[in-house]
C-alpha atoms as a PDB file:
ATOM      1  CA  UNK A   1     -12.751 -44.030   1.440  1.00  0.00           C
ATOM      2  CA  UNK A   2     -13.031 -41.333   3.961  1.00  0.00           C
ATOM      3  CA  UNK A   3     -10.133 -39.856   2.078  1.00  0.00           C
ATOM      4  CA  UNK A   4     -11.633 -39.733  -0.978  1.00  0.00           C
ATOM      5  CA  UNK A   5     -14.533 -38.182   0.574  1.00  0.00           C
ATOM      6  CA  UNK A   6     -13.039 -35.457   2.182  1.00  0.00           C
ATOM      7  CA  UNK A   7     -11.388 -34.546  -1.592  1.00  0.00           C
ATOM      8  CA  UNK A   8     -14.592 -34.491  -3.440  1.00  0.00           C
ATOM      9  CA  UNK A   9     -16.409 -32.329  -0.652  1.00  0.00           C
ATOM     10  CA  UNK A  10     -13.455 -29.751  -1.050  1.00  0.00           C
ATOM     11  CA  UNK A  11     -13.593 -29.798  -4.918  1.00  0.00           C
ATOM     12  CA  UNK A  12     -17.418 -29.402  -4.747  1.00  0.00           C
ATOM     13  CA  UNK A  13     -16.689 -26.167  -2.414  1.00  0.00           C
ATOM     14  CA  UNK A  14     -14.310 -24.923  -4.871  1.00  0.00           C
ATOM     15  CA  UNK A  15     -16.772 -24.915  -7.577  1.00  0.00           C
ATOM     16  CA  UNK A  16     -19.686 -23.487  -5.856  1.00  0.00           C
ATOM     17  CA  UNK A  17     -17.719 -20.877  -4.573  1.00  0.00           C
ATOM     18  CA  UNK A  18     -16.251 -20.076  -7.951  1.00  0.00           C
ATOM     19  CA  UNK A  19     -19.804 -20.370  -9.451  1.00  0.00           C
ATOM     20  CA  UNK A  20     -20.337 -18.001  -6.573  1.00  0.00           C
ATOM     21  CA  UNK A  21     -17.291 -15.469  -7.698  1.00  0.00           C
ATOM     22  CA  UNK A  22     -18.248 -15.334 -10.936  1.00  0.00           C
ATOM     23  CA  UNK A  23     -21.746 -13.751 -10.407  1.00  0.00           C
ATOM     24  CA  UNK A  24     -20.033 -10.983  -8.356  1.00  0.00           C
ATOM     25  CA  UNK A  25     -20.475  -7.988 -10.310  1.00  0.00           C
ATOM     26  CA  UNK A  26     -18.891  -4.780  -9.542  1.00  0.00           C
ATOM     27  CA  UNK A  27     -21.594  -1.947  -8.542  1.00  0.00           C
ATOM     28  CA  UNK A  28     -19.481   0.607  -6.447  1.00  0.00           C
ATOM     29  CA  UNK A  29     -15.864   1.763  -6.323  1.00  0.00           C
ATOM     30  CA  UNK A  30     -14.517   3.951  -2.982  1.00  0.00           C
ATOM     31  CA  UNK A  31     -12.304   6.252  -2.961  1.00  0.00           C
ATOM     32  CA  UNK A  32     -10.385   7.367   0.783  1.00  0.00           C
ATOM     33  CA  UNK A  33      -7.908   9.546   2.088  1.00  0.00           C
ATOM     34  CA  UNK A  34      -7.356  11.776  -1.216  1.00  0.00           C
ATOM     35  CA  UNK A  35      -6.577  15.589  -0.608  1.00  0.00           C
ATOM     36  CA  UNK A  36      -5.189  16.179  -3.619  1.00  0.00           C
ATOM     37  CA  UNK A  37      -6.831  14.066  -6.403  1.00  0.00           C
ATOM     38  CA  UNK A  38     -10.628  13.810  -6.597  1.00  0.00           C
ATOM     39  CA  UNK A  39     -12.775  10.882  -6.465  1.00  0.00           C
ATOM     40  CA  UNK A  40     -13.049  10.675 -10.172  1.00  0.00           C
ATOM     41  CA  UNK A  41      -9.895  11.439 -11.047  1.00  0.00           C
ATOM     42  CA  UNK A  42      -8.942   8.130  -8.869  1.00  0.00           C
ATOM     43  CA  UNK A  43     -11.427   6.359 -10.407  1.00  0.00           C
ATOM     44  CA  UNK A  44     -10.641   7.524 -13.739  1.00  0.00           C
ATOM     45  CA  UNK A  45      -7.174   6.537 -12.863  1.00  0.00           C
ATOM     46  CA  UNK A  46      -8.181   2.749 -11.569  1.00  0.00           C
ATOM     47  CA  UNK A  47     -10.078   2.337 -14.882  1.00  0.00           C
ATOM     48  CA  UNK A  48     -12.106  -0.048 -13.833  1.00  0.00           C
ATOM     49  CA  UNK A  49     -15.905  -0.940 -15.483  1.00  0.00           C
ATOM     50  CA  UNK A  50     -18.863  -1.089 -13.073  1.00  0.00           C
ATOM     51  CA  UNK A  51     -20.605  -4.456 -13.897  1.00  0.00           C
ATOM     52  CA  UNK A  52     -16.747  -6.133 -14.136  1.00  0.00           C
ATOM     53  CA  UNK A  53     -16.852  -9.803 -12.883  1.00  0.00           C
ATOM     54  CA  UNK A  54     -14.923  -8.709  -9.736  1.00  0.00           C
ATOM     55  CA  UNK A  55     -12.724 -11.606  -9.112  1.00  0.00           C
ATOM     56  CA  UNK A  56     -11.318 -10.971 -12.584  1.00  0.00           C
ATOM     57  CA  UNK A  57     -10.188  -7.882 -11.764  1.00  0.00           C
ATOM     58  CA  UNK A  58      -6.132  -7.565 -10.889  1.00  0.00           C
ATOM     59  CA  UNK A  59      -5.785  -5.518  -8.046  1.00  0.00           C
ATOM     60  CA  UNK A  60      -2.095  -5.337  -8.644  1.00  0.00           C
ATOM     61  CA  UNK A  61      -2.638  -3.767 -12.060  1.00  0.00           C
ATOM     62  CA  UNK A  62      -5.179  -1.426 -10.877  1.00  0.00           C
ATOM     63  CA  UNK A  63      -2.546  -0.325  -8.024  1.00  0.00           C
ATOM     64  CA  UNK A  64       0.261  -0.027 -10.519  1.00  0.00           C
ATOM     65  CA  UNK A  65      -1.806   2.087 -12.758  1.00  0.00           C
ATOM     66  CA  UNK A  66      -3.004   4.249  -9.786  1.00  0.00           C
ATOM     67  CA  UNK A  67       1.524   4.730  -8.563  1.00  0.00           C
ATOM     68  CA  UNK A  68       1.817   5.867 -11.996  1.00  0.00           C
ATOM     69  CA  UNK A  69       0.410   9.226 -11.008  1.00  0.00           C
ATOM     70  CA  UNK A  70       3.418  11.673  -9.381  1.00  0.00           C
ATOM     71  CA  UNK A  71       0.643  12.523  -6.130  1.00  0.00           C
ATOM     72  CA  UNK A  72       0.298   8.911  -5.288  1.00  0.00           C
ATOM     73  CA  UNK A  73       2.901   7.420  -3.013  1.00  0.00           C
ATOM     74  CA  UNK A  74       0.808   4.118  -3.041  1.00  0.00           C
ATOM     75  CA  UNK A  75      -2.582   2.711  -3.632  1.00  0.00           C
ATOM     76  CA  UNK A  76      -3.837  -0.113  -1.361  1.00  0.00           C
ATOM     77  CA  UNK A  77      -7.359  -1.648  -3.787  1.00  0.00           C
ATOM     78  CA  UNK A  78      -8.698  -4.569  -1.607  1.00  0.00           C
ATOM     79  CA  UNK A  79     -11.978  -6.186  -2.603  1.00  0.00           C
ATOM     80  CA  UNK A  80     -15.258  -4.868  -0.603  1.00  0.00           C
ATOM     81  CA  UNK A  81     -17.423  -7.723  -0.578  1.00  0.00           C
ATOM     82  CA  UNK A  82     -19.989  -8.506  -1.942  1.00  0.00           C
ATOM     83  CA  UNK A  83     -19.725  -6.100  -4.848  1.00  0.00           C
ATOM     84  CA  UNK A  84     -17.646  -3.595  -4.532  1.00  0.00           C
ATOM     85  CA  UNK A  85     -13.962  -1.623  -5.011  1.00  0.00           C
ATOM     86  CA  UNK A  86     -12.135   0.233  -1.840  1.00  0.00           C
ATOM     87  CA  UNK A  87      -9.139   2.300  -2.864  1.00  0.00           C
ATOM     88  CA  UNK A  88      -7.332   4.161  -0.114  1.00  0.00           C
ATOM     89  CA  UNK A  89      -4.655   6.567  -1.565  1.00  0.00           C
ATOM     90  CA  UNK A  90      -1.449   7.640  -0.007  1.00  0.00           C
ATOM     91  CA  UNK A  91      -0.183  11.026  -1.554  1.00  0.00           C
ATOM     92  CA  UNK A  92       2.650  12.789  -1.766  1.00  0.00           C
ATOM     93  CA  UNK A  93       1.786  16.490  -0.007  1.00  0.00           C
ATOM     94  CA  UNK A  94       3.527  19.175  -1.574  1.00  0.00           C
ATOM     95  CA  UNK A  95       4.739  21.563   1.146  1.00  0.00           C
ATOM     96  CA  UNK A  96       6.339  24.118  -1.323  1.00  0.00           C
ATOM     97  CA  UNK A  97       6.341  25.799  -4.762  1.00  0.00           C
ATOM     98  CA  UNK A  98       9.397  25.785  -6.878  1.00  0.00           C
ATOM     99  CA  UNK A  99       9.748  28.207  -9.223  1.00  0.00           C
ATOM    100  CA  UNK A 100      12.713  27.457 -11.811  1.00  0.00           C
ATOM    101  CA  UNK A 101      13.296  29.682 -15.275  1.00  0.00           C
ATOM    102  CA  UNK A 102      10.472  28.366 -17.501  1.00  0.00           C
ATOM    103  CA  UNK A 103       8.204  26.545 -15.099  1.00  0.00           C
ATOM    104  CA  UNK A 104       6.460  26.218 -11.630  1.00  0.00           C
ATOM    105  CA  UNK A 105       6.367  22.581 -10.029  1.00  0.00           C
ATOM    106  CA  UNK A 106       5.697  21.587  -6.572  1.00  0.00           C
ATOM    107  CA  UNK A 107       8.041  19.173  -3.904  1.00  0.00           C
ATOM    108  CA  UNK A 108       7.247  17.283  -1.126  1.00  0.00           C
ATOM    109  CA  UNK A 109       9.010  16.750   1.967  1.00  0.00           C
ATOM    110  CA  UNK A 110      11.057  13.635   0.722  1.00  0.00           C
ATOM    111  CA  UNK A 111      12.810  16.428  -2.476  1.00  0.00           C
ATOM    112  CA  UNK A 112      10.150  14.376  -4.820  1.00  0.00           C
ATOM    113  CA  UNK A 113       9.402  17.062  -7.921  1.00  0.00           C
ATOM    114  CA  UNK A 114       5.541  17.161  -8.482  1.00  0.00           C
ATOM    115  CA  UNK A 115       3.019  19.113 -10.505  1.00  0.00           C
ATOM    116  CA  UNK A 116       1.558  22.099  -9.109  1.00  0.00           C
ATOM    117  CA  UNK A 117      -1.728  20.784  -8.044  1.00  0.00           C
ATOM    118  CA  UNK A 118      -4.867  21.609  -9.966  1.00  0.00           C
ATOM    119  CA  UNK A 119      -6.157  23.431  -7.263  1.00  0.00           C
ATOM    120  CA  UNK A 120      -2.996  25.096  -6.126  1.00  0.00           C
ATOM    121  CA  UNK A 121      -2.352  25.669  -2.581  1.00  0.00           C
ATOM    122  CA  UNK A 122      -2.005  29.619  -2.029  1.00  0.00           C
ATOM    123  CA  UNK A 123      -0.448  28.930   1.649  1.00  0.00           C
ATOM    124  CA  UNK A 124       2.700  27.427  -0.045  1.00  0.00           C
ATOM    125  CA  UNK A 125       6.161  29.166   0.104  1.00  0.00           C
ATOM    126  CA  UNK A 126       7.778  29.600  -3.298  1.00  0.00           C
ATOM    127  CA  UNK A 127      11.526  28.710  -3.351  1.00  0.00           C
ATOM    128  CA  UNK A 128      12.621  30.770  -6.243  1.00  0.00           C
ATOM    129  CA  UNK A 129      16.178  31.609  -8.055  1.00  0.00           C
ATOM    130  CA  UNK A 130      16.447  27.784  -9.137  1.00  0.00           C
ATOM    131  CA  UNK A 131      18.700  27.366 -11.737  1.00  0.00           C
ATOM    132  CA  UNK A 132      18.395  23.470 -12.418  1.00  0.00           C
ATOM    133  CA  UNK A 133      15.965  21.442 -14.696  1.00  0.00           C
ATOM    134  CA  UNK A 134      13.624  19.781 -12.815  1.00  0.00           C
ATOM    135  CA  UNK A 135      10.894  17.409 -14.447  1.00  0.00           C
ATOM    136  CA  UNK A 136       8.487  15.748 -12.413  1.00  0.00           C
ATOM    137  CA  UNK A 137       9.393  12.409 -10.571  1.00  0.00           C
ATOM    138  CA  UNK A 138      12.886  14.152  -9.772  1.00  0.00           C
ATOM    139  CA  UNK A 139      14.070  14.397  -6.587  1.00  0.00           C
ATOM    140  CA  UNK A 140      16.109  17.848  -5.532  1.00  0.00           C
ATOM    141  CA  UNK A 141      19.708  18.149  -5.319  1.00  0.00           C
ATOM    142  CA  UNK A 142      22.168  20.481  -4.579  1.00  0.00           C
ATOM    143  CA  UNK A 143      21.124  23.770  -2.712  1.00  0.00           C
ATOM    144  CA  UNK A 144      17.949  22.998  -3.858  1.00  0.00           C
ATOM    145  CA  UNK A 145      17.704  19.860  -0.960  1.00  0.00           C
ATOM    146  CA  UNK A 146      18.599  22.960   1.608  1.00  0.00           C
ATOM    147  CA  UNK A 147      15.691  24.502   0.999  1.00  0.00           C
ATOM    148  CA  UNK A 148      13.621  21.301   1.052  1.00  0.00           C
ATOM    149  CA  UNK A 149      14.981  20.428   4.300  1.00  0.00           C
ATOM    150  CA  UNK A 150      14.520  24.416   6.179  1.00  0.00           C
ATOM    151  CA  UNK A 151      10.988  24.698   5.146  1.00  0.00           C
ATOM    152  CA  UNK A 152       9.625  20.762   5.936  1.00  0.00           C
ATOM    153  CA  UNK A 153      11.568  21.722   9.386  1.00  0.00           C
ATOM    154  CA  UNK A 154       9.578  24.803   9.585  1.00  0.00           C
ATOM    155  CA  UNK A 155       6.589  22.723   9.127  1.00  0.00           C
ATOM    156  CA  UNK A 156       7.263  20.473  12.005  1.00  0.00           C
ATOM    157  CA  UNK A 157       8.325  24.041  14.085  1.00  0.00           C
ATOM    158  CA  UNK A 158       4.514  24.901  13.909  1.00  0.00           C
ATOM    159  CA  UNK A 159       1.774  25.727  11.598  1.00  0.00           C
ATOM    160  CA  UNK A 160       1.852  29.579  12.307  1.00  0.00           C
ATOM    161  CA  UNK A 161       5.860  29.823  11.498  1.00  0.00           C
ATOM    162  CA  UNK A 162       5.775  28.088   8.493  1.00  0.00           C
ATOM    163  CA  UNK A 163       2.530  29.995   7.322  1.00  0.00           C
ATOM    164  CA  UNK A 164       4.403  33.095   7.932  1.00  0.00           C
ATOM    165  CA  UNK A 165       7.444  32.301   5.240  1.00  0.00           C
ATOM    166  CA  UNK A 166       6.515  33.500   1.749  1.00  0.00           C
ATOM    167  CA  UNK A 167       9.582  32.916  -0.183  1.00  0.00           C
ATOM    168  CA  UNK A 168      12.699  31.189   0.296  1.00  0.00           C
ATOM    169  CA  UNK A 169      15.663  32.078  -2.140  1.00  0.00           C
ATOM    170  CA  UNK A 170      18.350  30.189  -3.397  1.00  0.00           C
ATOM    171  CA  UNK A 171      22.012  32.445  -3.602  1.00  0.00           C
ATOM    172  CA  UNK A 172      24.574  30.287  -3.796  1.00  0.00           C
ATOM    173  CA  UNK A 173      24.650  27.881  -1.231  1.00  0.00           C
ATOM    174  CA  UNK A 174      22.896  30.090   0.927  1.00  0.00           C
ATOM    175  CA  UNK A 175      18.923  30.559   1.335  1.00  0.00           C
ATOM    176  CA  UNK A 176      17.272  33.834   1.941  1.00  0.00           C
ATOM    177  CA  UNK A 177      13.826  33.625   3.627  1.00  0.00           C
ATOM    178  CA  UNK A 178      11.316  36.126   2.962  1.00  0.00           C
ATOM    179  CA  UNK A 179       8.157  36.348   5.803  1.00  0.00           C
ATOM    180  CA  UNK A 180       4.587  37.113   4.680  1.00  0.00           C
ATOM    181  CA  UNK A 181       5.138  40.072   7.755  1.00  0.00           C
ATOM    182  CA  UNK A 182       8.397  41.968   6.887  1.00  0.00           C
ATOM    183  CA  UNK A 183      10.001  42.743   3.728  1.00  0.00           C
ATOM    184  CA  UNK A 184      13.282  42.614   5.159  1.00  0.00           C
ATOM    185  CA  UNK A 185      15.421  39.585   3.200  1.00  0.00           C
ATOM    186  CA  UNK A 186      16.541  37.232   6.380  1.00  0.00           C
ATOM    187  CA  UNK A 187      19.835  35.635   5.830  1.00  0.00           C
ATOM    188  CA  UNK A 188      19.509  31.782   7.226  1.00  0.00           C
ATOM    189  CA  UNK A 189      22.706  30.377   5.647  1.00  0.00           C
ATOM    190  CA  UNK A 190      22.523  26.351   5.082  1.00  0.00           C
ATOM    191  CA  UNK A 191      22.099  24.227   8.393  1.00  0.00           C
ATOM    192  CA  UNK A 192      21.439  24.310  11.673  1.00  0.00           C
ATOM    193  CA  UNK A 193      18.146  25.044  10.640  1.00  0.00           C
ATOM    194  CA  UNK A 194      16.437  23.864  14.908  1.00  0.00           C
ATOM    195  CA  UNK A 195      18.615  26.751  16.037  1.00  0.00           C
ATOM    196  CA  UNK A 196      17.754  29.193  13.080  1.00  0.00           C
ATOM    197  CA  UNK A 197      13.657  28.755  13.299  1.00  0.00           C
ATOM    198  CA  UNK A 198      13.984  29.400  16.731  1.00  0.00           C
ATOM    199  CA  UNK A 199      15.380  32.802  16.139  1.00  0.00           C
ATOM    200  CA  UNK A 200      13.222  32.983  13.182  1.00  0.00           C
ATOM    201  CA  UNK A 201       9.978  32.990  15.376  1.00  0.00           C
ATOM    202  CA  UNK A 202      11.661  35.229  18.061  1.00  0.00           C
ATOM    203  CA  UNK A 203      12.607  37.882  15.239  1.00  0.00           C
ATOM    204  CA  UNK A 204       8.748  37.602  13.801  1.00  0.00           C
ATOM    205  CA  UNK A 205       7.351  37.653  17.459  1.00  0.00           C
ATOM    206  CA  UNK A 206       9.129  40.374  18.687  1.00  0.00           C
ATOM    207  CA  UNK A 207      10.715  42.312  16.038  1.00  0.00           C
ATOM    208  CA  UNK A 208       9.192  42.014  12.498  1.00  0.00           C
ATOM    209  CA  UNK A 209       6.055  43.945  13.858  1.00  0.00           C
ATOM    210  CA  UNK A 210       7.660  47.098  14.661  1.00  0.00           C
ATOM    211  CA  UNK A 211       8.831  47.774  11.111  1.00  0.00           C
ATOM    212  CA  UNK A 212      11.687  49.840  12.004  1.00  0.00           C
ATOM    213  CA  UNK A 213      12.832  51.219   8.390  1.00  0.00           C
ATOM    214  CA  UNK A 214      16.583  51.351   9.647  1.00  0.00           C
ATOM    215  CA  UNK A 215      17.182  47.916   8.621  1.00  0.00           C
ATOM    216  CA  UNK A 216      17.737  46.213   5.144  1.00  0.00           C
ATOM    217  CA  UNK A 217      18.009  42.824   5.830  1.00  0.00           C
ATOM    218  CA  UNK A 218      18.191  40.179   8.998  1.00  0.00           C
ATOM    219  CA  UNK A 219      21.060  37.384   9.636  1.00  0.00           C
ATOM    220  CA  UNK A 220      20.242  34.460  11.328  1.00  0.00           C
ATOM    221  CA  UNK A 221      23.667  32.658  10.948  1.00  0.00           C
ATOM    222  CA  UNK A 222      25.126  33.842  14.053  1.00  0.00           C
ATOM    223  CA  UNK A 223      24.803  31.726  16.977  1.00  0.00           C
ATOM    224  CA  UNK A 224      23.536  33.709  20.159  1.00  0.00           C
ATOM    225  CA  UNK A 225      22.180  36.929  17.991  1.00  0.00           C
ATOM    226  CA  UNK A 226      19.849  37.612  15.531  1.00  0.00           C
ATOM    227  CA  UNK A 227      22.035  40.533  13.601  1.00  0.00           C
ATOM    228  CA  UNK A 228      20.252  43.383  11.995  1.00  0.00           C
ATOM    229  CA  UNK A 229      21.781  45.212   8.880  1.00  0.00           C
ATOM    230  CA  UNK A 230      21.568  48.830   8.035  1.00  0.00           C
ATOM    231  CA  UNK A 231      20.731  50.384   4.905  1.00  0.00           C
ATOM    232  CA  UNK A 232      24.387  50.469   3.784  1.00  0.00           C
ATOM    233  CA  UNK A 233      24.446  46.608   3.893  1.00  0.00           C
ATOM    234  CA  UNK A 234      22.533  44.498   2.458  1.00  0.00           C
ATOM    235  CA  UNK A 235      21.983  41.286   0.438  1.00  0.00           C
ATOM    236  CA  UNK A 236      23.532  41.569  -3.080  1.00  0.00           C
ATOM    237  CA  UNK A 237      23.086  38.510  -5.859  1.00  0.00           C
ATOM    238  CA  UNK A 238      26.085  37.181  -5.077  1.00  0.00           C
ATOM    239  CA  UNK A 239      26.718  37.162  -1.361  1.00  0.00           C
ATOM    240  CA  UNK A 240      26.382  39.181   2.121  1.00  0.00           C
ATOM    241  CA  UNK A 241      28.154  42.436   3.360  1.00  0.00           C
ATOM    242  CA  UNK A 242      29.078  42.246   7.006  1.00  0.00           C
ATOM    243  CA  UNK A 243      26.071  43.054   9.746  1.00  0.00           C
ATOM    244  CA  UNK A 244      25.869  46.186  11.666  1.00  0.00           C
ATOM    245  CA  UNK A 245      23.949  45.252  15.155  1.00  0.00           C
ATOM    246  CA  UNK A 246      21.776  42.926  16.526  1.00  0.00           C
ATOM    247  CA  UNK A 247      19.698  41.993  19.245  1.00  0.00           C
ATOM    248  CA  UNK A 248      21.194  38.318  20.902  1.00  0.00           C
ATOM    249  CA  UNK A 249      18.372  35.873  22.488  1.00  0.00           C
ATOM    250  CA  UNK A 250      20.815  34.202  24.603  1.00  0.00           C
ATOM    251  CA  UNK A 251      23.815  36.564  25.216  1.00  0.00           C
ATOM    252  CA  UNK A 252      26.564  34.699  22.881  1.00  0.00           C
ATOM    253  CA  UNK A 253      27.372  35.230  19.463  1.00  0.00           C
ATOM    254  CA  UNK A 254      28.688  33.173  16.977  1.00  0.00           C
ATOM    255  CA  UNK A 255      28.980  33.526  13.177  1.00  0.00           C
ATOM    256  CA  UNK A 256      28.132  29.374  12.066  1.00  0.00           C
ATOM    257  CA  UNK A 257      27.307  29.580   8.595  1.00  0.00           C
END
């Protein structure tokens, strides 16, 4: 008897409270943590009805439609009782420009291609000189990943180094940085990219701001000195001439790459 008690109390919960659910109407959703996408564009993206039952609502459906969009890494949609929608949106921050023969897409720090965003970022460094196809959704390959890799390390260097590169080159397998202060092409190679911001900052500190016109172009790939090259030498399409002088932060040199 008590048994049978117990059950019917529980079923009579269950259907008041799904009498309950059922007069939940949706009034509001929220929108947090966008940078990127607006409010409405979210929303638009969620497509979701104000005055929905809101328990009929999937919130896996309305996160899957919301991941569809290249600048959303993932959606968490919980319920906000009693009526409303919270959406809280993870995106994917692009940290460059990348500009290939017939178009100009953005990438993030994981090598994910994205659009440019609507309202484009004027602090970004271009990588130009990209020779492969890139839709977005891609992720990088090749030299391309190089360049992905030097400038999300110069991000994590500091915010005044990597607001100081411009333009970052692709030649080969090398890159060639170009600084928002100097005009002067700087050589950085591929790798050993800790080592090569260091002397990056130290050349833009200490050297950049003189503007000496004696020089064509800066090497960082030597390991102890920052080389200088002379008008003779230079940076040609397809490779580097040898340096001239340099100044050395630490007193040893070595060519690395």
């Amino acid at each position: 008897m008590n048994l049978v008690l117990v059950v019917s109390a529980l079923t009579a919960l269950y259907l008041v409270s799904q009498g309950w659910k059922n007069h939940l109407l949706l009034e509001k959703v929220n929108v947090y943590d966008t940078h990127i996408l607006t409010d409405s564009q979210v929303k638009e993206l969620a497509d979701v009805r104000e005055g929905s039952p809101l328990y009929q609502l999937s919130l896996l459906k309305i996160s899957e439609r919301l991941e569809k969009n290249p600048f959303v890494k993932e959606a968490v949609v919980v319920r906000a009782l009693p009526y409303d929608l919270a959406i809280t949106i993870h995106e994917r921050n692009p940290i460059a420009l990348v500009a290939t023969a017939n178009s100009m897409l953005s990438v993030d720090d994981r090598g994910i291609v994205l659009p440019v965003p609507l309202e484009r970022k004027n602090d970004l460094p271009v990588i130009t000189n990209v020779e492969a196809q890139l839709q977005v959704g891609d992720t990088v390959k090749g030299n391309l990943t190089q360049a992905v890799k030097f400038i999300s390390d110069a991000n994590d260097f500091g915010a005044s180094l990597s607001a100081s590169i411009a333009e970052v080159r692709l030649i080969g397998d090398n890159l060639v940085a170009y600084a928002t202060s100097s005009s002067l092409p700087i050589i950085i190679g591929k790798g050993d990219f800790e080592r090569k911001l260091l002397y990056l900052h130290e050349f833009l500190t200490k050297v950049a701001e003189t503007g000496n016109s004696e020089y064509s172009y800066v090497d960082l790939r030597y390991n102890g000195q920052i080389v200088l090259g002379d008008a003779d030498a230079g940076v040609s399409a397809s490779g580097f001439r040898s340096p001239s002088s340099g100044i050395s932060p630490d007193g040893v040199s070595e060519k690395v790459n």
